[in-house]
Protein backbone atom coordinates (compact mmCIF):
# COMPACT_ATOMS: atom_id res chain seq x y z
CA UNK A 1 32.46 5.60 -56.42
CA UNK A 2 28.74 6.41 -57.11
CA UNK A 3 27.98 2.58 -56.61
CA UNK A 4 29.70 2.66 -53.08
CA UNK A 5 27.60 5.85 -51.73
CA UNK A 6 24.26 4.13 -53.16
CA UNK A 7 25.15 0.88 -51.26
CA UNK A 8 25.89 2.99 -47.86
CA UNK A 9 22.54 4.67 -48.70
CA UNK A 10 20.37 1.55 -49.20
CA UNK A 11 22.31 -0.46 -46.16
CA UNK A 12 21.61 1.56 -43.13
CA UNK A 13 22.17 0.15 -39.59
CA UNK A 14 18.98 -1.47 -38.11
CA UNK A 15 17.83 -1.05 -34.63
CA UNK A 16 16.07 -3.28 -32.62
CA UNK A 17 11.97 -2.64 -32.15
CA UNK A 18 11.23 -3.03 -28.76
CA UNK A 19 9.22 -6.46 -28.10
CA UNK A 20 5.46 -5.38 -26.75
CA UNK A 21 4.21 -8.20 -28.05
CA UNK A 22 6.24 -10.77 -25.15
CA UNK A 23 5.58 -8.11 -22.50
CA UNK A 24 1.20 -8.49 -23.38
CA UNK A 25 1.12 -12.13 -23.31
CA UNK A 26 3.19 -12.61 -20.23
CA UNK A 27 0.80 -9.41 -18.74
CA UNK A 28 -2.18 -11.71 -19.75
CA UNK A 29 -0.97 -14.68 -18.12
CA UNK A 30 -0.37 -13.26 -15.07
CA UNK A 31 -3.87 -11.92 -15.15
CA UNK A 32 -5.61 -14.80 -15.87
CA UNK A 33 -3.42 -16.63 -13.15
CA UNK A 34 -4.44 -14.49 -10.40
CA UNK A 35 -8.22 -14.38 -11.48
CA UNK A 36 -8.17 -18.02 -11.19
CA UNK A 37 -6.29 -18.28 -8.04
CA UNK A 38 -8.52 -15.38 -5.97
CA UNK A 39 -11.45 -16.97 -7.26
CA UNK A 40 -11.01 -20.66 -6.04
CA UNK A 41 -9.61 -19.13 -3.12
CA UNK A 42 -13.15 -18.29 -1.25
CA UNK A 43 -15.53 -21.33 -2.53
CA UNK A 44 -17.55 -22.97 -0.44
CA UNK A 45 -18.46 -26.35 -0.74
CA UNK A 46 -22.24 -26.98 0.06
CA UNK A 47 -23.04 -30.28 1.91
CA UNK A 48 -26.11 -31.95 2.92
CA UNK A 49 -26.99 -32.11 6.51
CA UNK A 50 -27.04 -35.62 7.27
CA UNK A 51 -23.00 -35.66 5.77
CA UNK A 52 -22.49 -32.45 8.10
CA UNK A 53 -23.71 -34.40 11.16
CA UNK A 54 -21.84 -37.33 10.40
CA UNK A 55 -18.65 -34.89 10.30
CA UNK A 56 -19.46 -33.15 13.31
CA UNK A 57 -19.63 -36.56 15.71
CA UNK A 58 -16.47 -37.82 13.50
CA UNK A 59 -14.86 -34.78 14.68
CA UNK A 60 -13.57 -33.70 11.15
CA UNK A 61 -15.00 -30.56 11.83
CA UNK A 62 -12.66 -27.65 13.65
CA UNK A 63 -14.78 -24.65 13.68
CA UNK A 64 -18.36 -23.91 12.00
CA UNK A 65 -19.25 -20.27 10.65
CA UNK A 66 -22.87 -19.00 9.63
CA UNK A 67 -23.35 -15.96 6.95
């Protein structure tokens, strides 16, 4: 009977850790996603201005802007 309470003793029900682990990595990806998405988002592309003229009586260009 002594054997029976020592095995109830040692064999105790186990309960599930929470996973933070899956929950940081997918929180990191989802950073790193949008960083790269915002960023390429505003880039300008630099030309020369021979190419822009070229574009401008091809008509490729809709609408100019100046900073």
């Amino acid at each position: 009977m002594a054997d029976k309470e020592r095995e109830k003793k040692i064999l105790t029900p186990k309960v599930p850790k929470p996973n933070y682990q899956m929950w940081i990595i997918l929180a990191l990806v989802a950073v790193i996603l949008g960083i790269s998405y915002f960023n390429r988002s505003g880039e300008l592309v630099e030309i020369q201005t021979n190419r822009f003229e070229d574009m401008v009586q091809a008509r490729d260009i809709k609408a100019t802007g100046f900073n």
